[in-house]
PDB file of N, CA and C in Angstrom:
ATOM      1  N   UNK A   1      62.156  92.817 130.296  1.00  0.00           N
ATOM      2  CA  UNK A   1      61.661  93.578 129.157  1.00  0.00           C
ATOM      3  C   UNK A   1      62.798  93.729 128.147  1.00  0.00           C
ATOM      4  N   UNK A   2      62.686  93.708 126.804  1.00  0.00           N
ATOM      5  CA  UNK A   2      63.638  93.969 125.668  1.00  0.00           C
ATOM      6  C   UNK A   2      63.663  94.943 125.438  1.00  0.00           C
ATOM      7  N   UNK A   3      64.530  94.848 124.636  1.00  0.00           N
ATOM      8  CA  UNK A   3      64.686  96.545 124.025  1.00  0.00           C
ATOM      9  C   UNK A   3      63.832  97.199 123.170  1.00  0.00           C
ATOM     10  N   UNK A   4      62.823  96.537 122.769  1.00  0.00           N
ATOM     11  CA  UNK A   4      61.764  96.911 121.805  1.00  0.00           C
ATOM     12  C   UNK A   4      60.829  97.695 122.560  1.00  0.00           C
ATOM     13  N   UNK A   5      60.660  97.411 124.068  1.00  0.00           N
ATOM     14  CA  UNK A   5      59.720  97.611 125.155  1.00  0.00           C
ATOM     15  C   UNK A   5      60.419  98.993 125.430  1.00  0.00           C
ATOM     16  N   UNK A   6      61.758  99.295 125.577  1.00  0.00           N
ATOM     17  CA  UNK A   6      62.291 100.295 126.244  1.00  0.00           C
ATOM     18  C   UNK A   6      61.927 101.431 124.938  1.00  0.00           C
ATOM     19  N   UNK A   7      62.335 100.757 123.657  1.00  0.00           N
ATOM     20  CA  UNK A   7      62.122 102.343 122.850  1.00  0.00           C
ATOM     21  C   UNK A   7      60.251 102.331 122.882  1.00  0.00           C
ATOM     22  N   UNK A   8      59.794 101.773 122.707  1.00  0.00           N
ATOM     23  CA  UNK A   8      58.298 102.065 122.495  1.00  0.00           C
ATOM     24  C   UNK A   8      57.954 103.012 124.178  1.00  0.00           C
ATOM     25  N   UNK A   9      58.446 102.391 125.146  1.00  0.00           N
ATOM     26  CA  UNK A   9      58.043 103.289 126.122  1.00  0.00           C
ATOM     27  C   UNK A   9      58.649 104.823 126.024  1.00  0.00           C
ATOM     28  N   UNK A  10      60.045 104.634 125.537  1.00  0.00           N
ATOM     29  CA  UNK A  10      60.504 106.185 125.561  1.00  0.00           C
ATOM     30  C   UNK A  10      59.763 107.028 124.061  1.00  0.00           C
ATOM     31  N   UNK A  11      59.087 105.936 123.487  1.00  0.00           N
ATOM     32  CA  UNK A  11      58.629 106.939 122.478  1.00  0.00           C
ATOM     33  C   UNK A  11      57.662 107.730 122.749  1.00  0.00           C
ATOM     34  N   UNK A  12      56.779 106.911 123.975  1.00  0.00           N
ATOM     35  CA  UNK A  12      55.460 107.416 124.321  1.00  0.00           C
ATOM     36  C   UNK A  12      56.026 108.523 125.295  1.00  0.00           C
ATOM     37  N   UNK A  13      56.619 108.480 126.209  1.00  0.00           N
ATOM     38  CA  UNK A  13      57.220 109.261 126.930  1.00  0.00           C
ATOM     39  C   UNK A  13      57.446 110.508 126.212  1.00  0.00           C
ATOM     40  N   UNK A  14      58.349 110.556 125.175  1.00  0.00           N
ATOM     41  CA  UNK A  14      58.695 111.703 124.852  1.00  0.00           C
ATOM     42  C   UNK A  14      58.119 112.272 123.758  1.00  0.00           C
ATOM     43  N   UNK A  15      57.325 111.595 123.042  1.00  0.00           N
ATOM     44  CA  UNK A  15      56.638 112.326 121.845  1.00  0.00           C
ATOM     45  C   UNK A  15      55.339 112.416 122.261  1.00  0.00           C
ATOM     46  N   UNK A  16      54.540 112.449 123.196  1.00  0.00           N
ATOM     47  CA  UNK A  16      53.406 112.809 124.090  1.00  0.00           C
ATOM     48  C   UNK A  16      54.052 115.061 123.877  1.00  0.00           C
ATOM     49  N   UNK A  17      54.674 115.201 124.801  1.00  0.00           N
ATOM     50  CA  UNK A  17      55.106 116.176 125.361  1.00  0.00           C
ATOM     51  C   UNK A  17      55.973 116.951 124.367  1.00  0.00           C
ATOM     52  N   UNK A  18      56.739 116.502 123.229  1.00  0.00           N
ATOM     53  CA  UNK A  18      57.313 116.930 122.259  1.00  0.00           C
ATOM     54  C   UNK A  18      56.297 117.041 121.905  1.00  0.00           C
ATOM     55  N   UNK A  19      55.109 116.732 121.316  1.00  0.00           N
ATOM     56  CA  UNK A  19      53.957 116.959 120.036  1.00  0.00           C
ATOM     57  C   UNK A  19      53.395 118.294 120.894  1.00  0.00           C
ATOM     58  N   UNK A  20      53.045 118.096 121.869  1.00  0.00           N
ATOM     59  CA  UNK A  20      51.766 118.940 122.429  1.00  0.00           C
ATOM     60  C   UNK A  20      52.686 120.203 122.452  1.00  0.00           C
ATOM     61  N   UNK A  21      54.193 120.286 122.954  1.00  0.00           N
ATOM     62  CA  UNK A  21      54.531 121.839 123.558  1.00  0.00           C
ATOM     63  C   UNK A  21      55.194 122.320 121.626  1.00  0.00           C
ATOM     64  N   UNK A  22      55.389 121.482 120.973  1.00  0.00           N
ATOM     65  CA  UNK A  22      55.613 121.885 119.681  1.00  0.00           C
ATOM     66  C   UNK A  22      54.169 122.418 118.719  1.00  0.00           C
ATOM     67  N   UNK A  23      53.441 121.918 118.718  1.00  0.00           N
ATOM     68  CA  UNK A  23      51.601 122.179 118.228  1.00  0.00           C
ATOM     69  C   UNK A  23      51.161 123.409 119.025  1.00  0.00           C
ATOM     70  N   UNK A  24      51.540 123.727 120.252  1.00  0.00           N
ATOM     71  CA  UNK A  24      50.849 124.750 121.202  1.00  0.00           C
ATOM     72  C   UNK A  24      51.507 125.822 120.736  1.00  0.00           C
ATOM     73  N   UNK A  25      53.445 125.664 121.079  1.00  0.00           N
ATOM     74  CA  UNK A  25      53.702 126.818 120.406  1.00  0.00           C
ATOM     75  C   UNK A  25      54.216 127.399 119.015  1.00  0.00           C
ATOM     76  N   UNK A  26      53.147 126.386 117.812  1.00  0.00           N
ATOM     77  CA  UNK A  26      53.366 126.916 116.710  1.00  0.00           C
ATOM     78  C   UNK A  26      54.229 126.391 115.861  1.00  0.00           C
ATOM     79  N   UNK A  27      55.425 125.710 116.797  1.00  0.00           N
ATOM     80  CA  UNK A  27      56.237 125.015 115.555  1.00  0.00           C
ATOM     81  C   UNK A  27      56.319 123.608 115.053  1.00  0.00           C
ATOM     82  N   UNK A  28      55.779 123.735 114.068  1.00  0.00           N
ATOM     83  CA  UNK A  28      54.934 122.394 113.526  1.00  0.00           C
ATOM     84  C   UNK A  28      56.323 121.384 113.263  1.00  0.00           C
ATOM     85  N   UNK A  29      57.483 121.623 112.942  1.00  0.00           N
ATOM     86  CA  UNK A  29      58.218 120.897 112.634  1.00  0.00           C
ATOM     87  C   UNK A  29      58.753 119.917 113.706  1.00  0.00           C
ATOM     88  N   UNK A  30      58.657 120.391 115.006  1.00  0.00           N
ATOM     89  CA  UNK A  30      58.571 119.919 116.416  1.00  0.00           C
ATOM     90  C   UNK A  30      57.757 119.383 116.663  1.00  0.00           C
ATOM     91  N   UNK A  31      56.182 119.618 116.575  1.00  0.00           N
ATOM     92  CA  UNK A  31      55.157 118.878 116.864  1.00  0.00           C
ATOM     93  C   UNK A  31      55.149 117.875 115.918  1.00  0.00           C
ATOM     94  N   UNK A  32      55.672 117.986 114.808  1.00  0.00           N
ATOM     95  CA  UNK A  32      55.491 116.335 113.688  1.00  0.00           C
ATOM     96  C   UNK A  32      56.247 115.630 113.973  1.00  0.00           C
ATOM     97  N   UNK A  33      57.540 116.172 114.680  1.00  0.00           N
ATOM     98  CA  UNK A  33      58.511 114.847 115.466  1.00  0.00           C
ATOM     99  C   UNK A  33      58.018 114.472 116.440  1.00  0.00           C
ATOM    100  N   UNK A  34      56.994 114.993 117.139  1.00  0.00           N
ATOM    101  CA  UNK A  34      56.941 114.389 118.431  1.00  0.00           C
ATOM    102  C   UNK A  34      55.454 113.127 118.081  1.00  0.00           C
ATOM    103  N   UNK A  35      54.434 113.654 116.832  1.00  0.00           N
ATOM    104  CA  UNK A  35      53.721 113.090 116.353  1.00  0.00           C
ATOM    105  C   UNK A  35      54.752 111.564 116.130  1.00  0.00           C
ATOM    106  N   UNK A  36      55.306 111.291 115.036  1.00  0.00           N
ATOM    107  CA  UNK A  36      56.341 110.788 114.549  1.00  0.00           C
ATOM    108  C   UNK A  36      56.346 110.240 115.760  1.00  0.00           C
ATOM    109  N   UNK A  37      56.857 110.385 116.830  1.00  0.00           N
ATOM    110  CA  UNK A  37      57.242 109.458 117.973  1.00  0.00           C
ATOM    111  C   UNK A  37      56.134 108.754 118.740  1.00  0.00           C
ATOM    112  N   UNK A  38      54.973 109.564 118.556  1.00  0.00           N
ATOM    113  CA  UNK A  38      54.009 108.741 119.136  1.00  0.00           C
ATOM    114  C   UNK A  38      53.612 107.180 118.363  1.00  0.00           C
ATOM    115  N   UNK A  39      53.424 107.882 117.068  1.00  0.00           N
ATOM    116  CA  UNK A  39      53.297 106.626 115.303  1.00  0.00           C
ATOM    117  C   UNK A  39      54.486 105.717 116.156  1.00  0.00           C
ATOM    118  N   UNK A  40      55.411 105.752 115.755  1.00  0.00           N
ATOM    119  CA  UNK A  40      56.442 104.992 116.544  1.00  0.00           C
ATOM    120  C   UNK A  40      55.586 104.030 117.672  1.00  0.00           C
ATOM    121  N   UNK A  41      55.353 104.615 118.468  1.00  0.00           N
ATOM    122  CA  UNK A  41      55.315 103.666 120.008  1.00  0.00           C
ATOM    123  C   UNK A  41      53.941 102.773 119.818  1.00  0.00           C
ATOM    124  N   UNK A  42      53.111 103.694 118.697  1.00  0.00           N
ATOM    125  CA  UNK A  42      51.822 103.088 118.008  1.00  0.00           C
ATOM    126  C   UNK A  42      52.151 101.702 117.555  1.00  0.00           C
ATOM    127  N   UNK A  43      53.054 101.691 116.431  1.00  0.00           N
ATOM    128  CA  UNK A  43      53.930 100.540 115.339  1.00  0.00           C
ATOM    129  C   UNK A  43      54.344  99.343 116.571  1.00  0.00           C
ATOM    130  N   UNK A  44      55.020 100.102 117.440  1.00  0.00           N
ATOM    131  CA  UNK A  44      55.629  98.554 118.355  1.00  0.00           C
ATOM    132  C   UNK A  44      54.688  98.053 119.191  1.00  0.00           C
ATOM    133  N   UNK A  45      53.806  99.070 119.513  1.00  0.00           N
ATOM    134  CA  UNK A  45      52.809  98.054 120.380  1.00  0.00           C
ATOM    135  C   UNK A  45      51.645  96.993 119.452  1.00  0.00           C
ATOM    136  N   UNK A  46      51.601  97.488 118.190  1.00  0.00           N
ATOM    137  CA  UNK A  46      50.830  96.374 117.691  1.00  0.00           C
ATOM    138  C   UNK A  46      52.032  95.773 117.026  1.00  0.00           C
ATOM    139  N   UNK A  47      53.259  95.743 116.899  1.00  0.00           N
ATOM    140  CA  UNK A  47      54.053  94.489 116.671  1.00  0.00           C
ATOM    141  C   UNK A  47      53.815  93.033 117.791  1.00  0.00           C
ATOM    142  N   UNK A  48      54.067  93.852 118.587  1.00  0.00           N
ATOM    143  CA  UNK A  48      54.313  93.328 120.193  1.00  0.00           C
ATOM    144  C   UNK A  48      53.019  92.379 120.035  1.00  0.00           C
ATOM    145  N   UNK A  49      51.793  93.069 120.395  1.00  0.00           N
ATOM    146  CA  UNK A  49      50.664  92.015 120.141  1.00  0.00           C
ATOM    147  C   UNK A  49      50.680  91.338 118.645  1.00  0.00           C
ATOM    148  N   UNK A  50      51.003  91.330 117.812  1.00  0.00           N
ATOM    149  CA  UNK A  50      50.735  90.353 116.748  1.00  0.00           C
ATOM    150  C   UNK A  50      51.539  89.193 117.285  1.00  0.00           C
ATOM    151  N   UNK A  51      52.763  89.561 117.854  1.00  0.00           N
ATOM    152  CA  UNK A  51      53.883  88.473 118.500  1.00  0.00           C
ATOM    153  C   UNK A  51      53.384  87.511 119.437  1.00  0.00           C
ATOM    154  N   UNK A  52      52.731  88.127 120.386  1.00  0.00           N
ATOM    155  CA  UNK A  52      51.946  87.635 121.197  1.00  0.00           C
ATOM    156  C   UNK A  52      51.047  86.768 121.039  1.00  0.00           C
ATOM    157  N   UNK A  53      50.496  86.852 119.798  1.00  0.00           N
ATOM    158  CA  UNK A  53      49.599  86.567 119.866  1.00  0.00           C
ATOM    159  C   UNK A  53      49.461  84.903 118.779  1.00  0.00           C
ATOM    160  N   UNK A  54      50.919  84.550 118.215  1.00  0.00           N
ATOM    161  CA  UNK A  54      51.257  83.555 117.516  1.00  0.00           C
ATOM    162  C   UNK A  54      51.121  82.484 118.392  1.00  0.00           C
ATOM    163  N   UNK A  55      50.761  81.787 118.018  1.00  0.00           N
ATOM    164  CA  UNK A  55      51.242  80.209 119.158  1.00  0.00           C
ATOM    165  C   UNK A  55      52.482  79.790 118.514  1.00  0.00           C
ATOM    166  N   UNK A  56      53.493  80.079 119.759  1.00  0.00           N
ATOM    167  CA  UNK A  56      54.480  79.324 120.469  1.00  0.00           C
ATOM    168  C   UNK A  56      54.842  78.028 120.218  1.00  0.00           C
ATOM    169  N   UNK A  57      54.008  76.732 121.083  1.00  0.00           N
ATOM    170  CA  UNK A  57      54.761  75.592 120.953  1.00  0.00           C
ATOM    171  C   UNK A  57      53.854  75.090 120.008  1.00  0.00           C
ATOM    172  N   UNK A  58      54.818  73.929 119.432  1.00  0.00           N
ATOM    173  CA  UNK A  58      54.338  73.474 118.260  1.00  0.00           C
ATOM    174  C   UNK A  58      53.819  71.915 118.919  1.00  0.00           C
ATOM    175  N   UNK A  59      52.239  72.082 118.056  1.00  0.00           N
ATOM    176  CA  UNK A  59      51.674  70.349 118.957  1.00  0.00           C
ATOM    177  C   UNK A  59      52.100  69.049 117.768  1.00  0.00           C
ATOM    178  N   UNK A  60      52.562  68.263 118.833  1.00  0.00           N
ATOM    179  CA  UNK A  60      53.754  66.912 117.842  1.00  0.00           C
ATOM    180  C   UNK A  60      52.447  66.482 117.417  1.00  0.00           C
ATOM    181  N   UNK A  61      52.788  65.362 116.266  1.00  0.00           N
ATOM    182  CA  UNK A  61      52.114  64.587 115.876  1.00  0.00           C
ATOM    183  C   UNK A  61      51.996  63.545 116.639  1.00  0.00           C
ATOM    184  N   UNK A  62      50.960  62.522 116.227  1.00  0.00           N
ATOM    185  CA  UNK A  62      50.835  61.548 117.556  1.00  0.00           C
ATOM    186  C   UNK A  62      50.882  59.923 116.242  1.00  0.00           C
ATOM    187  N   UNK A  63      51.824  59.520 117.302  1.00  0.00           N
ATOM    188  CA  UNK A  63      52.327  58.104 116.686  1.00  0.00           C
ATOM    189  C   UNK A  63      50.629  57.214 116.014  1.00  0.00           C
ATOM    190  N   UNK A  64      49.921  57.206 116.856  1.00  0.00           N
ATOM    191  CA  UNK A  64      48.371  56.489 116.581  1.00  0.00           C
ATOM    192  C   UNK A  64      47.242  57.514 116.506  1.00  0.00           C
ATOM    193  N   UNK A  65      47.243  58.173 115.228  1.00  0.00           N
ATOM    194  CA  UNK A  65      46.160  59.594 114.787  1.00  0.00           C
ATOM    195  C   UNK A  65      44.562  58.696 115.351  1.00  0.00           C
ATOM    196  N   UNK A  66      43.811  59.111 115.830  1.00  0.00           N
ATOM    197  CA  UNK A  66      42.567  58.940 115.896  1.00  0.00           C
ATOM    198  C   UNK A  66      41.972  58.551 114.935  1.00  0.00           C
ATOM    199  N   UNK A  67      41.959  59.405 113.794  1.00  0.00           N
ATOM    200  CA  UNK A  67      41.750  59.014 112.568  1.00  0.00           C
ATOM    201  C   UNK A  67      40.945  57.133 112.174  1.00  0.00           C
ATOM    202  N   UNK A  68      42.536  57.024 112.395  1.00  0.00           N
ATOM    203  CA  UNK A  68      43.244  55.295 111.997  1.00  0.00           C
ATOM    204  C   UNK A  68      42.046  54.665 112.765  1.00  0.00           C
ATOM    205  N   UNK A  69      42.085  54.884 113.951  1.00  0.00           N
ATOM    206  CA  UNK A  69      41.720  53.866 115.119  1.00  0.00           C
ATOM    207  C   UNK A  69      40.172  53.696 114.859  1.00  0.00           C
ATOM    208  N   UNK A  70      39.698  54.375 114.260  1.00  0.00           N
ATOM    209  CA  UNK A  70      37.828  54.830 114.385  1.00  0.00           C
ATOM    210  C   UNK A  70      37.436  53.411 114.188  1.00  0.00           C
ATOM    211  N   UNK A  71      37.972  52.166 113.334  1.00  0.00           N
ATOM    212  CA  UNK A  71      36.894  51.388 113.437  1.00  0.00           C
ATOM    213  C   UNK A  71      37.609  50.023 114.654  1.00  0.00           C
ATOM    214  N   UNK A  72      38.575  51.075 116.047  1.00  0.00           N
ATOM    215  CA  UNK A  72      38.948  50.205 116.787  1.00  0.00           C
ATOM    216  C   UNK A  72      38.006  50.680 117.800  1.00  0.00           C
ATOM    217  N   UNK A  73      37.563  49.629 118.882  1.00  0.00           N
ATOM    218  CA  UNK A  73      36.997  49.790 119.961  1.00  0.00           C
ATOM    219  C   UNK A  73      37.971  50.155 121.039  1.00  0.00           C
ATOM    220  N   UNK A  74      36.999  51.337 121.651  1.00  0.00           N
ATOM    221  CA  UNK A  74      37.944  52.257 123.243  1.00  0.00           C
ATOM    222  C   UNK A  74      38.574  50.631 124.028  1.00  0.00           C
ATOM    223  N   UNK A  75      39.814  51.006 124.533  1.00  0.00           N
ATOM    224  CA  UNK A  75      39.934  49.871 125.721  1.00  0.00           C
ATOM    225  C   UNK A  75      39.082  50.106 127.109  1.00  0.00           C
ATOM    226  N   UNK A  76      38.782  48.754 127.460  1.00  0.00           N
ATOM    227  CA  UNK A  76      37.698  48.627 127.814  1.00  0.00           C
ATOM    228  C   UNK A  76      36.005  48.543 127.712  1.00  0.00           C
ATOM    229  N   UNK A  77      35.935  49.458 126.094  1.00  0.00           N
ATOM    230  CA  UNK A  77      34.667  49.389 126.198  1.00  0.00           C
ATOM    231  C   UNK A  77      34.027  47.817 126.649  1.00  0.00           C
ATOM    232  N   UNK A  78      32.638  48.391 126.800  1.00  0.00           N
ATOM    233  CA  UNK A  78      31.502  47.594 127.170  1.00  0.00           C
ATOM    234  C   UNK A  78      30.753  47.498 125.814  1.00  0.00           C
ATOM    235  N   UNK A  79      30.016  46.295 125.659  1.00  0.00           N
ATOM    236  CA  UNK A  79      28.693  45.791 125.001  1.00  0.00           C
ATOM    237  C   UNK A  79      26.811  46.645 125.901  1.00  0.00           C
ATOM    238  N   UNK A  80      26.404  46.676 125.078  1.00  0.00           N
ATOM    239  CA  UNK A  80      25.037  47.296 125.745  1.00  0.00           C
ATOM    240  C   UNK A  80      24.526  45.661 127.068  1.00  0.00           C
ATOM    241  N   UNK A  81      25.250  44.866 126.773  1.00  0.00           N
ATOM    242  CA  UNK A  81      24.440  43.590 127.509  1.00  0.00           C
ATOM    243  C   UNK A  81      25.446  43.585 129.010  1.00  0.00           C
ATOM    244  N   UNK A  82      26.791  44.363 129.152  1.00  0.00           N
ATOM    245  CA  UNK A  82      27.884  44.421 129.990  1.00  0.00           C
ATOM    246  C   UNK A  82      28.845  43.583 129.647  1.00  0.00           C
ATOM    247  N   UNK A  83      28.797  42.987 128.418  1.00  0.00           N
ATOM    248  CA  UNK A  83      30.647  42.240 128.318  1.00  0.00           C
ATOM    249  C   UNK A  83      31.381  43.071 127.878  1.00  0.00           C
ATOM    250  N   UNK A  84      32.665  42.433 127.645  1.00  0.00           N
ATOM    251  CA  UNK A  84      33.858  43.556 126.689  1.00  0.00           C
ATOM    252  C   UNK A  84      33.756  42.701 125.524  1.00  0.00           C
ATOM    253  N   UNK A  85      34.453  43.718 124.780  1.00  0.00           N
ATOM    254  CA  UNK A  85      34.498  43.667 123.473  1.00  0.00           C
ATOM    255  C   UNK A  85      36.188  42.961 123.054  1.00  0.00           C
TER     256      UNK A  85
END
């Protein structure tokens, strides 16, 4: 796991429990940091999945595109009568 993983987990960790005991007892300036930390752990987990969610390897080009070949016959094909072509 990276370090992106470690603060998003400690954000959830600690701004869960910072928000709620700051909101319960009244002091809002405590509960908006701990809000604030949740937003936080919010932000990296949809970083994380957008990351995820890129494709990776890149597909090569191919020396003989399909394209080209369309008016070549498959190797091997057959004739409807059974010869090759």
């Amino acid at each position: 796991m990276n370090g992106r993983v470690w603060v998003a987990v400690a954000c959830l960790v600690v701004g869960v429990p910072v928000a709620a005991w700051g909101l319960a007892n009244g002091s809002l300036l405590i509960g908006m940091a701990g809000l604030a930390a949740v937003l936080v752990f919010v932000y990296l987990v949809i970083e994380a999945i957008n990351q995820a969610s890129k494709p990776k390897p890149v597909i090569p080009k191919s020396e003989t595109p399909a394209w080209d070949m369309k008016d070549q016959p498959a190797p091997g094909a057959r004739r409807s009568d059974g010869t090759t072509l």
